[in-house]
PDB file of N, CA and C in Angstrom:
ATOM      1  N   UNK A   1     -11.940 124.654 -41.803  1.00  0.00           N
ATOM      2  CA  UNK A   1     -12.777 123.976 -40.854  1.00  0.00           C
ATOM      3  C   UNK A   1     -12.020 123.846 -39.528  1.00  0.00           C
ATOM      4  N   UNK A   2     -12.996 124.345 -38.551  1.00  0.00           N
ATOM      5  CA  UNK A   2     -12.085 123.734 -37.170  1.00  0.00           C
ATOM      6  C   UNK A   2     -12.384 122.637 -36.804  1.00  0.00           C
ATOM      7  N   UNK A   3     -11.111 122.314 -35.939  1.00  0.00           N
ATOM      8  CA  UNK A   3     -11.499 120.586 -35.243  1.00  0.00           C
ATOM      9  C   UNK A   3     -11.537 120.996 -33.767  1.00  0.00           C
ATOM     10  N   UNK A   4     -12.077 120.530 -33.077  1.00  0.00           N
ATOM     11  CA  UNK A   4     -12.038 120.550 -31.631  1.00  0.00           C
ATOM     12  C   UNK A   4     -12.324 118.968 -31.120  1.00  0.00           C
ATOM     13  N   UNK A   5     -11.370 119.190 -29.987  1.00  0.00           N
ATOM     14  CA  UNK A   5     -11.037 118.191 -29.106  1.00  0.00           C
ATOM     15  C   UNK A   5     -12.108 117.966 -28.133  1.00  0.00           C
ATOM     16  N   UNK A   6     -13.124 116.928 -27.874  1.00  0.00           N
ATOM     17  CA  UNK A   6     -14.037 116.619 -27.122  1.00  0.00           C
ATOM     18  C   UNK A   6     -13.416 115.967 -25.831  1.00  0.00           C
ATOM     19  N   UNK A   7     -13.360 115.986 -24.528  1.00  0.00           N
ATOM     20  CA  UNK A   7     -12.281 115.601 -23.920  1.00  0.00           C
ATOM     21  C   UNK A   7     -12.748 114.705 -22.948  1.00  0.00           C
ATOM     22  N   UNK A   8     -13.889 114.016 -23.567  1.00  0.00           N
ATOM     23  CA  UNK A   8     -15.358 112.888 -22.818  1.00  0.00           C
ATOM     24  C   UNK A   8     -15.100 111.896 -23.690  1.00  0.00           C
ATOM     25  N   UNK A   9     -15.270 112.246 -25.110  1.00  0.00           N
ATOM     26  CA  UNK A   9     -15.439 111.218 -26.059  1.00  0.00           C
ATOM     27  C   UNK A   9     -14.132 110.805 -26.242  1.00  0.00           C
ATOM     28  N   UNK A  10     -12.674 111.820 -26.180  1.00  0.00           N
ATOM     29  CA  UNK A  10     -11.873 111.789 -26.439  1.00  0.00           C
ATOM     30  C   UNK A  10     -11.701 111.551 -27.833  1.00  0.00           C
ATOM     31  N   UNK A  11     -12.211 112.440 -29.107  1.00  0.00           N
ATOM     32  CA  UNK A  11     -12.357 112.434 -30.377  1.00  0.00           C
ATOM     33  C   UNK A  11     -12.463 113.791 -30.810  1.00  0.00           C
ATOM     34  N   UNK A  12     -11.643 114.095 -32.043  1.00  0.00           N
ATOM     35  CA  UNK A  12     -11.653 115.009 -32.443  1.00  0.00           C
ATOM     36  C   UNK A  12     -12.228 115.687 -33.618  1.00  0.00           C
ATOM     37  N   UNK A  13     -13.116 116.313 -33.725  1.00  0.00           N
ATOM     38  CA  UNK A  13     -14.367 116.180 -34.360  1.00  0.00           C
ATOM     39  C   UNK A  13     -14.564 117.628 -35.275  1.00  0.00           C
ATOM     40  N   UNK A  14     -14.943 118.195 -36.613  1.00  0.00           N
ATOM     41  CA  UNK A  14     -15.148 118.945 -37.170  1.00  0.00           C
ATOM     42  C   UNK A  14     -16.319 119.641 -35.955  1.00  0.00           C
ATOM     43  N   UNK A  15     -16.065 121.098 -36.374  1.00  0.00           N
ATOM     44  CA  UNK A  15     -16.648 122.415 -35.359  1.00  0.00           C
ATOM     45  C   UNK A  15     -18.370 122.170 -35.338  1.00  0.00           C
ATOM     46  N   UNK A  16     -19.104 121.350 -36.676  1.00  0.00           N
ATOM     47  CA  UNK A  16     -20.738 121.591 -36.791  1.00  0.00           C
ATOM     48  C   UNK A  16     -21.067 120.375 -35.454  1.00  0.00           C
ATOM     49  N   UNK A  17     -20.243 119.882 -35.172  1.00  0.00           N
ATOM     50  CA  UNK A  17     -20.106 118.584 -34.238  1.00  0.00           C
ATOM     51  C   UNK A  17     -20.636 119.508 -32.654  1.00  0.00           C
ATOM     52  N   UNK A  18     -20.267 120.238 -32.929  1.00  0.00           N
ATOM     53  CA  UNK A  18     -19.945 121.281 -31.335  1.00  0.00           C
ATOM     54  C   UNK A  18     -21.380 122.640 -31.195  1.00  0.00           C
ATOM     55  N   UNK A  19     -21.595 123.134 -29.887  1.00  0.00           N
ATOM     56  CA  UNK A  19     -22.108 124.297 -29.959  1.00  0.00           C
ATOM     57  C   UNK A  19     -21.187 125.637 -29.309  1.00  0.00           C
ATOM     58  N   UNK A  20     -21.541 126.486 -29.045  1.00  0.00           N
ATOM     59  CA  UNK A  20     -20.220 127.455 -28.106  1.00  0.00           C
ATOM     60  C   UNK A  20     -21.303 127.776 -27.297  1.00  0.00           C
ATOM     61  N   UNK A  21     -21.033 127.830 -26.112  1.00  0.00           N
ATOM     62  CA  UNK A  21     -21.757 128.342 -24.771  1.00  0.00           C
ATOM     63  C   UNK A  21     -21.265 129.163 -24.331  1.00  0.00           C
ATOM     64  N   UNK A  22     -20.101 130.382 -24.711  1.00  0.00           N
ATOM     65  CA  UNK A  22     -19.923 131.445 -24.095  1.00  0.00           C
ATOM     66  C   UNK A  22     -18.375 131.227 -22.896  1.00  0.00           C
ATOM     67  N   UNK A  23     -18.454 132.285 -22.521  1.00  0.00           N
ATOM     68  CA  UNK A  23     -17.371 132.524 -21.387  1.00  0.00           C
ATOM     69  C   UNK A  23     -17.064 131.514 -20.385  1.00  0.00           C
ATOM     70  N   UNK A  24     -15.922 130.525 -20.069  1.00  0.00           N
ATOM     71  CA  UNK A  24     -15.916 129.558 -19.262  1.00  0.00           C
ATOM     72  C   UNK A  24     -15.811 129.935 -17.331  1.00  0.00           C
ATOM     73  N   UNK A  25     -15.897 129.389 -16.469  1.00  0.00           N
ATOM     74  CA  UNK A  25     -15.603 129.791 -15.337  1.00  0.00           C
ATOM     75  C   UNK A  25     -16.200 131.240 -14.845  1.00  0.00           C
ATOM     76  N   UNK A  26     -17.520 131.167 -15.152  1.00  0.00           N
ATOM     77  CA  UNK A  26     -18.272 132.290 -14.573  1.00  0.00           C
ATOM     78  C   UNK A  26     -19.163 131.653 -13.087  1.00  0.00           C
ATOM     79  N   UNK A  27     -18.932 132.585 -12.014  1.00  0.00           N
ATOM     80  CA  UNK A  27     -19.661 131.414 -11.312  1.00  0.00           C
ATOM     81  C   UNK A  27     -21.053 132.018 -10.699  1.00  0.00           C
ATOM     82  N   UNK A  28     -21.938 131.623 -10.691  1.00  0.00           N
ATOM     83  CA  UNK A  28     -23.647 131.616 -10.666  1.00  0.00           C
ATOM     84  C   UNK A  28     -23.061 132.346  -8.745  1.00  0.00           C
ATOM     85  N   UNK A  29     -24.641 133.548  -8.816  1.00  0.00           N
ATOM     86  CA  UNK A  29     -24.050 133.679  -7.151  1.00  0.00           C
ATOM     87  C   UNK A  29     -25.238 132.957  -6.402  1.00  0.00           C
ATOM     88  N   UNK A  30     -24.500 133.000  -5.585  1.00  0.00           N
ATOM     89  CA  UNK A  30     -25.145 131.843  -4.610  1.00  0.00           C
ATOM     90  C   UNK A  30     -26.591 132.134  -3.743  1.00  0.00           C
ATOM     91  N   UNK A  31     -26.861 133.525  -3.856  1.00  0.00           N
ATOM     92  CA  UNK A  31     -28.358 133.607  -3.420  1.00  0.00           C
ATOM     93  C   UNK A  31     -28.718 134.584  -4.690  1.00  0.00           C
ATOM     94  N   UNK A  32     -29.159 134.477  -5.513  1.00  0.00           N
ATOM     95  CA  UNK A  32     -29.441 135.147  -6.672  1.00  0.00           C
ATOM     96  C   UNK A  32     -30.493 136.465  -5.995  1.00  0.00           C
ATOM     97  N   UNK A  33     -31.336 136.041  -5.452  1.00  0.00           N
ATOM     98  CA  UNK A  33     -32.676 137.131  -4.972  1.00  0.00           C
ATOM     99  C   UNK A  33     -32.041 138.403  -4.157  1.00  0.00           C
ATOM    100  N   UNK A  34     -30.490 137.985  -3.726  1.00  0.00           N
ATOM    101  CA  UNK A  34     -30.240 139.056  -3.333  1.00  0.00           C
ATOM    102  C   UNK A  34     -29.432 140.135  -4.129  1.00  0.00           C
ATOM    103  N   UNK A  35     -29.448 139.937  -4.860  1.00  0.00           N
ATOM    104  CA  UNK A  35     -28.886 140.840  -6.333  1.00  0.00           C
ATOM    105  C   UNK A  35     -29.234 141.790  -6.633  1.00  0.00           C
ATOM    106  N   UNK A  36     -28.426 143.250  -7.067  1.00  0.00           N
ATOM    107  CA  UNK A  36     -29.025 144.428  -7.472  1.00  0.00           C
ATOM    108  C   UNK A  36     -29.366 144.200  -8.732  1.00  0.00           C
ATOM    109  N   UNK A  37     -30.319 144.665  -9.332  1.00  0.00           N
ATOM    110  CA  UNK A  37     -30.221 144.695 -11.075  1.00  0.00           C
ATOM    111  C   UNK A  37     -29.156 144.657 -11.507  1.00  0.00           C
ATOM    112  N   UNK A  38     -28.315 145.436 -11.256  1.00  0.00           N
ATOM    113  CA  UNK A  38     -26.670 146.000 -11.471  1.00  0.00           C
ATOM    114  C   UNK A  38     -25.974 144.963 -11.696  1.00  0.00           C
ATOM    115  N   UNK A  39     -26.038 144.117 -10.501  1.00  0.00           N
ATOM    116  CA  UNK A  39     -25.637 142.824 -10.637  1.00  0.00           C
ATOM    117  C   UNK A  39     -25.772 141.738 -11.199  1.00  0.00           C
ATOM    118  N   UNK A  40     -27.126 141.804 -11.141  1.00  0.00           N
ATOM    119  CA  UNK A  40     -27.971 140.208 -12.148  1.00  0.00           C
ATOM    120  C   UNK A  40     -27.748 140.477 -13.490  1.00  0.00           C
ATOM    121  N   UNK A  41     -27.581 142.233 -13.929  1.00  0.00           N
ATOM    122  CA  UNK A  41     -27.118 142.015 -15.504  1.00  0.00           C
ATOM    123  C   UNK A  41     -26.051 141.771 -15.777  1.00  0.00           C
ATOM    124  N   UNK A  42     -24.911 142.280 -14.948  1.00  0.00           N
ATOM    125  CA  UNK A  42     -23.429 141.658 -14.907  1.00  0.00           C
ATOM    126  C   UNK A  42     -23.083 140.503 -15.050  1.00  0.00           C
ATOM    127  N   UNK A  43     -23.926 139.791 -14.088  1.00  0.00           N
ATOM    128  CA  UNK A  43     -23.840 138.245 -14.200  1.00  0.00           C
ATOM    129  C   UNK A  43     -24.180 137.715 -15.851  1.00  0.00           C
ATOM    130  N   UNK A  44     -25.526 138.318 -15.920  1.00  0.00           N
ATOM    131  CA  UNK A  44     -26.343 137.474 -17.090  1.00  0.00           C
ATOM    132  C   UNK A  44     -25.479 137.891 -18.649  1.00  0.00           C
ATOM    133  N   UNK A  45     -24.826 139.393 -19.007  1.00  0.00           N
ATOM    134  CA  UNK A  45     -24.549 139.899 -19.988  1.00  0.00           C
ATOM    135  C   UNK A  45     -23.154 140.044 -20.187  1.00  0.00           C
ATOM    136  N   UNK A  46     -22.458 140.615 -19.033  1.00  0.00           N
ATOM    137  CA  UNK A  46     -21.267 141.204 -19.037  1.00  0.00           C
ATOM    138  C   UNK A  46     -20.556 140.176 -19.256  1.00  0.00           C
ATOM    139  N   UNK A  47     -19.695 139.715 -19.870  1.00  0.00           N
ATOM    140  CA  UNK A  47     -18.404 139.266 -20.378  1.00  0.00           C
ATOM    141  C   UNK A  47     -17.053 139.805 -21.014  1.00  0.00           C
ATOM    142  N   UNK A  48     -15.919 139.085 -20.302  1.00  0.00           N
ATOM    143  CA  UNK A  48     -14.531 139.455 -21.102  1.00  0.00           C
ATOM    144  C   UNK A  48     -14.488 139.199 -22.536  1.00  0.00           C
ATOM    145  N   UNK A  49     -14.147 140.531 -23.035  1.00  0.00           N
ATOM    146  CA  UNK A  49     -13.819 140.500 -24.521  1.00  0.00           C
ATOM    147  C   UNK A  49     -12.538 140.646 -25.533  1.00  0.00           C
ATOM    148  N   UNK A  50     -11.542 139.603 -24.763  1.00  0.00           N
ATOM    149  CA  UNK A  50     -10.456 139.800 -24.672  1.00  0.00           C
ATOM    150  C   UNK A  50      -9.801 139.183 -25.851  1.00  0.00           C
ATOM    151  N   UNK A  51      -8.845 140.106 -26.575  1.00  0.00           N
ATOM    152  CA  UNK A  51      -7.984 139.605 -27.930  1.00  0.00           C
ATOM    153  C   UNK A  51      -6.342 138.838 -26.986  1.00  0.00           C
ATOM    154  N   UNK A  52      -6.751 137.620 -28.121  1.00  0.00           N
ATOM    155  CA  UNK A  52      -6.003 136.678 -27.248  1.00  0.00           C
ATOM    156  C   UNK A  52      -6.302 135.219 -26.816  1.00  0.00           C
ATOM    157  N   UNK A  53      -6.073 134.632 -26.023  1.00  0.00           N
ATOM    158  CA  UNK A  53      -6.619 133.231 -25.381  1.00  0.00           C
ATOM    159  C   UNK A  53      -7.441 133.277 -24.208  1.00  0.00           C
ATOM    160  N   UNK A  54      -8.575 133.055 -23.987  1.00  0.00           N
ATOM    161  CA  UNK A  54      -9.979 132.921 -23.177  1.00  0.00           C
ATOM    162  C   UNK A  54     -10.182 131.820 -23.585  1.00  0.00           C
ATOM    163  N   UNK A  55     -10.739 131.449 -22.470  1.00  0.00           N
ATOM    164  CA  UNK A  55     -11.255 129.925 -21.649  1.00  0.00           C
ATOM    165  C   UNK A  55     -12.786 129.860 -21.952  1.00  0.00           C
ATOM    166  N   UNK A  56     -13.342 129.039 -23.088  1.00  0.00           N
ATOM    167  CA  UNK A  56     -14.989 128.971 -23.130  1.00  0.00           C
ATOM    168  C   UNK A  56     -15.663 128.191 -23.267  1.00  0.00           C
ATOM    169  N   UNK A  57     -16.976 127.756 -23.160  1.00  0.00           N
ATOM    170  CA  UNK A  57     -17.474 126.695 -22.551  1.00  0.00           C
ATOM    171  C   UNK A  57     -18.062 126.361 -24.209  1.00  0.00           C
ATOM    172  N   UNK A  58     -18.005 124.954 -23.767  1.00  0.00           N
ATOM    173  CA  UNK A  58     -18.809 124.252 -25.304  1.00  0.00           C
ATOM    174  C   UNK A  58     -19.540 123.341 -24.962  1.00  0.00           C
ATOM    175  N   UNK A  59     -20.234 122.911 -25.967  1.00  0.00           N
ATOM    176  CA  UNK A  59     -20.857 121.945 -25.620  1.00  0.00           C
ATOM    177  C   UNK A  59     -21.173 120.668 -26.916  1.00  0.00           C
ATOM    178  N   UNK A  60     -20.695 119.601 -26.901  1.00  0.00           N
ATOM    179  CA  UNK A  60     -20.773 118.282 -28.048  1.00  0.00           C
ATOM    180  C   UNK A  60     -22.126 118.255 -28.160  1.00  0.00           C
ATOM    181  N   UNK A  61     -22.680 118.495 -29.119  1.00  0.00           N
ATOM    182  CA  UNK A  61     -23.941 118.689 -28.859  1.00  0.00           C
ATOM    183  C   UNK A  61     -24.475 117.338 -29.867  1.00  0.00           C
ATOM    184  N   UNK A  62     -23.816 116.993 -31.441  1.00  0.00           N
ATOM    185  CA  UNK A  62     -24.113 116.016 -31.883  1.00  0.00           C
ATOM    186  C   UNK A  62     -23.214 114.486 -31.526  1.00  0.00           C
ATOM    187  N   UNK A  63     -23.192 114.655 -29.929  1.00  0.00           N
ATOM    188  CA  UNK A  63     -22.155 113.315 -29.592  1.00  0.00           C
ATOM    189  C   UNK A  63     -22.497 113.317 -28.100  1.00  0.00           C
ATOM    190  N   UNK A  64     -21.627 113.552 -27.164  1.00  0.00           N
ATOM    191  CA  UNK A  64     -22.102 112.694 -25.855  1.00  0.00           C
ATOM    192  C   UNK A  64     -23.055 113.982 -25.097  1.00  0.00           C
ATOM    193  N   UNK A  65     -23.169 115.205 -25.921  1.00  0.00           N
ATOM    194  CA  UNK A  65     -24.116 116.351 -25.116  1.00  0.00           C
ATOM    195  C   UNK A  65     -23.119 116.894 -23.975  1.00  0.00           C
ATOM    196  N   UNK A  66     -22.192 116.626 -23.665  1.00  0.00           N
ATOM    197  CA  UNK A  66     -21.599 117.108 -22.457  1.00  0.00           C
ATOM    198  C   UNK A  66     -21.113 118.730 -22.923  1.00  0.00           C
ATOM    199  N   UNK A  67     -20.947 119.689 -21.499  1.00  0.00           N
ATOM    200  CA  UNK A  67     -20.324 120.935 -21.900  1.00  0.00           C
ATOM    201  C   UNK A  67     -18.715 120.305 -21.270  1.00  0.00           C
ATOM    202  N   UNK A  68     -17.797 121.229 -21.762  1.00  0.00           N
ATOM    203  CA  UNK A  68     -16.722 121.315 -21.829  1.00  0.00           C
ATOM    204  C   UNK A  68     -16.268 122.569 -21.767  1.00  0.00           C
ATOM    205  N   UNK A  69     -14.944 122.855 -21.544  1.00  0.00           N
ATOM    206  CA  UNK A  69     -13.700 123.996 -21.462  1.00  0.00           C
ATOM    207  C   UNK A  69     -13.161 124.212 -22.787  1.00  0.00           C
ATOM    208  N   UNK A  70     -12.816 125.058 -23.340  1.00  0.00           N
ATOM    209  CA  UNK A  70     -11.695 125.033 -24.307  1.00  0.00           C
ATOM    210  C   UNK A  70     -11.198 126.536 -24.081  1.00  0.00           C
ATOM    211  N   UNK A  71      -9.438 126.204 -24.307  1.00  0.00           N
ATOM    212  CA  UNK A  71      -8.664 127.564 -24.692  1.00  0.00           C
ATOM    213  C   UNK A  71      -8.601 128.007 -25.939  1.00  0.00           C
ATOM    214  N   UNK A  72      -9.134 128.826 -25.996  1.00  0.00           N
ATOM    215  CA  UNK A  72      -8.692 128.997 -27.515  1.00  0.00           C
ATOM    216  C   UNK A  72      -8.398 130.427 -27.818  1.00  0.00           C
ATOM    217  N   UNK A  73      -7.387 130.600 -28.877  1.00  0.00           N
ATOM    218  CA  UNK A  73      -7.117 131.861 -29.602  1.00  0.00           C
ATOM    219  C   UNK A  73      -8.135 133.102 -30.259  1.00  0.00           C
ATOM    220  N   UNK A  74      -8.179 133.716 -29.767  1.00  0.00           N
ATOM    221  CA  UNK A  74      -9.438 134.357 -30.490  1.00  0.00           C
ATOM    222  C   UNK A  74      -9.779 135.200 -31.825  1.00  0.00           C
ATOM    223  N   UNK A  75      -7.740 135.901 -32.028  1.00  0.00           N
ATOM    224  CA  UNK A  75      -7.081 135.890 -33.611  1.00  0.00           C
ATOM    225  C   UNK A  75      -7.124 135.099 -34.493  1.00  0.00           C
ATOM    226  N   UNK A  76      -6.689 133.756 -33.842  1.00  0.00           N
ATOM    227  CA  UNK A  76      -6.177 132.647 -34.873  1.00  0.00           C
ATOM    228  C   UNK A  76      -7.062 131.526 -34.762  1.00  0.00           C
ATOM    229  N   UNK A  77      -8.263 131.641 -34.101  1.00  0.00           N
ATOM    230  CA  UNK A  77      -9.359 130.527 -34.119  1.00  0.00           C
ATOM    231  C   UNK A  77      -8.767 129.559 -33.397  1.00  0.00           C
ATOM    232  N   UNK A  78      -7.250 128.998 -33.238  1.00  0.00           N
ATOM    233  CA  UNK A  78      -7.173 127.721 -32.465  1.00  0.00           C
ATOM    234  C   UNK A  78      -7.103 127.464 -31.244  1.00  0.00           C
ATOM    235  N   UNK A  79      -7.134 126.541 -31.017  1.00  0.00           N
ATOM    236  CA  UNK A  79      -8.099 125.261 -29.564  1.00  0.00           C
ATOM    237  C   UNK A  79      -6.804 125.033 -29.598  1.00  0.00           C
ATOM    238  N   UNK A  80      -6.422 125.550 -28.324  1.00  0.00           N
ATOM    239  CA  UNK A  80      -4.740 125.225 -27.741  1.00  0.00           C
ATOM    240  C   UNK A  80      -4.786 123.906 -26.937  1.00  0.00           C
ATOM    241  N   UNK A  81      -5.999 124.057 -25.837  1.00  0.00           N
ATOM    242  CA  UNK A  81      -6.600 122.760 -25.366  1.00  0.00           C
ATOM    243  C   UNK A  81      -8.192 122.318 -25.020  1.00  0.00           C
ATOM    244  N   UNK A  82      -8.681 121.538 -24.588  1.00  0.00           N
ATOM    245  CA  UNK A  82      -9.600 121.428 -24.485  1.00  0.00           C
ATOM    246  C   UNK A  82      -9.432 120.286 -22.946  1.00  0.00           C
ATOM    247  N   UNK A  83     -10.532 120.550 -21.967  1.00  0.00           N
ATOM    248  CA  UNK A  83     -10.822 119.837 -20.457  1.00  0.00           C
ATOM    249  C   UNK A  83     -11.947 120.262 -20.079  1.00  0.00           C
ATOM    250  N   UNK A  84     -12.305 118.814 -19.436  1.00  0.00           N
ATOM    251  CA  UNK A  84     -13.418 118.461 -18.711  1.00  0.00           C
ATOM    252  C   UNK A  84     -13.704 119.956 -17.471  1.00  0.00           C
ATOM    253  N   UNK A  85     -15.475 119.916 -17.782  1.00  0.00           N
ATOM    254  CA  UNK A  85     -15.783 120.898 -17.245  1.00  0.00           C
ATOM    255  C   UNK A  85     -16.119 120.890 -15.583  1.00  0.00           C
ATOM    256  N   UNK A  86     -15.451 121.933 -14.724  1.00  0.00           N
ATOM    257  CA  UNK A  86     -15.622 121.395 -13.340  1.00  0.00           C
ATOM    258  C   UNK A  86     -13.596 121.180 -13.178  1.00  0.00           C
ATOM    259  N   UNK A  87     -13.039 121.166 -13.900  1.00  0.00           N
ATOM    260  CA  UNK A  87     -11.611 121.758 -13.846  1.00  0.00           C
ATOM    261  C   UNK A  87     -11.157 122.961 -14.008  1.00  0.00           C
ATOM    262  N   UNK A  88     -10.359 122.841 -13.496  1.00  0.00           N
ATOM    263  CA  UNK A  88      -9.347 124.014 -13.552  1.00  0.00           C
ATOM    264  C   UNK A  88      -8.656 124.711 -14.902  1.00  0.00           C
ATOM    265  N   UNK A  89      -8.827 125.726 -15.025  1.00  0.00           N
ATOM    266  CA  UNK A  89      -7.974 126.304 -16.037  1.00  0.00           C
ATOM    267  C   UNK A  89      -6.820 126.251 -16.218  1.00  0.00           C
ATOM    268  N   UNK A  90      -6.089 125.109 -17.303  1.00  0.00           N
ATOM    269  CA  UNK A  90      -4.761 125.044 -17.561  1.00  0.00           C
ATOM    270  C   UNK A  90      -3.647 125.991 -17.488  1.00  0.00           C
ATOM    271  N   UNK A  91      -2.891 126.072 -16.715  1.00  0.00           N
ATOM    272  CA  UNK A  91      -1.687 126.961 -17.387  1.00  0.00           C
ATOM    273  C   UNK A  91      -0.911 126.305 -18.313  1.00  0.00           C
ATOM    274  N   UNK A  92      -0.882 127.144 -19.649  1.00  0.00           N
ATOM    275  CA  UNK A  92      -0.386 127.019 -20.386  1.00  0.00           C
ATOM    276  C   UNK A  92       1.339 127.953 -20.672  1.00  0.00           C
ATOM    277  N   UNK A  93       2.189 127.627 -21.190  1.00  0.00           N
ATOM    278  CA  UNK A  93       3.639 128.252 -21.094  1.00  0.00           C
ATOM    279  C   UNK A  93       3.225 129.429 -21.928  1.00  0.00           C
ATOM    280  N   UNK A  94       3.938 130.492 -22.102  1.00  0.00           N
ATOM    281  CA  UNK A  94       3.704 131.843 -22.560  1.00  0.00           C
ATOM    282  C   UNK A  94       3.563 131.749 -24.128  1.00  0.00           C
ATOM    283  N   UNK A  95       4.811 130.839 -24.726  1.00  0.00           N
ATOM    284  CA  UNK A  95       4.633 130.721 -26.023  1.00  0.00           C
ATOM    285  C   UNK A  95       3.452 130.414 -26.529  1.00  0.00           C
ATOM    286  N   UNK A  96       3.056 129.173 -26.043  1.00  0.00           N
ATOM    287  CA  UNK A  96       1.915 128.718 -26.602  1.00  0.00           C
ATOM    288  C   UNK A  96       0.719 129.867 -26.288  1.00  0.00           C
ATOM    289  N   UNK A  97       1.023 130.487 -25.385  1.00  0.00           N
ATOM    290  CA  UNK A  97      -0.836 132.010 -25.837  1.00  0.00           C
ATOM    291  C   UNK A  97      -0.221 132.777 -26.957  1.00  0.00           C
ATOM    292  N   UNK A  98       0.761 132.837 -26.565  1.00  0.00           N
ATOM    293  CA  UNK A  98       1.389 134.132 -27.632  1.00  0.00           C
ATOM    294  C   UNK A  98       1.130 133.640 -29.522  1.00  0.00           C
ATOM    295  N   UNK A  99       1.252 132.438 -29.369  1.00  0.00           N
ATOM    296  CA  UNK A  99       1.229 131.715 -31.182  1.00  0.00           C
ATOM    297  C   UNK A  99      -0.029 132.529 -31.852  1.00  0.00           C
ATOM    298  N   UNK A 100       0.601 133.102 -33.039  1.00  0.00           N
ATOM    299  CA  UNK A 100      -0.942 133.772 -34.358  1.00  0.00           C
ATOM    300  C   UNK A 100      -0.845 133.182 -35.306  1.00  0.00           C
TER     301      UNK A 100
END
């Protein structure tokens, strides 16, 4: 079972607690209508599919509803950290991405 860190409630909560919303820090463009197809599917589909630690958005869905950040491993399933959404992406020290 995973636990993830809610970082609103500040409680750490079994995974059915949570939803996953995908890729964190994607940012919406700012006049959408002016978009090629090319583009609006990029936006809407394309995502990094990267082995390793990626930054993705969640959301507490049976607790305060808020979305959130989390780092997490994508080998080893674990939540290195978890922060409030509308922050910055942690740097974390090398060891800690590197851990399987």
């Amino acid at each position: 079972m995973l636990l993830i860190h809610c970082p609103y409630c500040e409680e750490t909560l079994p995974e059915v607690e949570f939803v996953h919303a995908g890729q964190a820090h994607i940012a919406r463009p700012d006049l959408p209508s002016t978009q090629t197809d090319e583009e609006w599917e990029a936006y809407l589909y394309i995502r990094a599919n990267e082995k390793g630690v990626t930054a993705e958005r969640w959301r507490h869905v049976h607790g305060c509803g808020r979305f959130f950040n989390a780092l997490r491993h994508t080998t080893t399933d674990k939540f290195l950290t978890t922060y409030k959404a509308g922050e910055p992406r942690p740097d974390l020290p090398i060891e800690a991405e590197n851990q399987k």
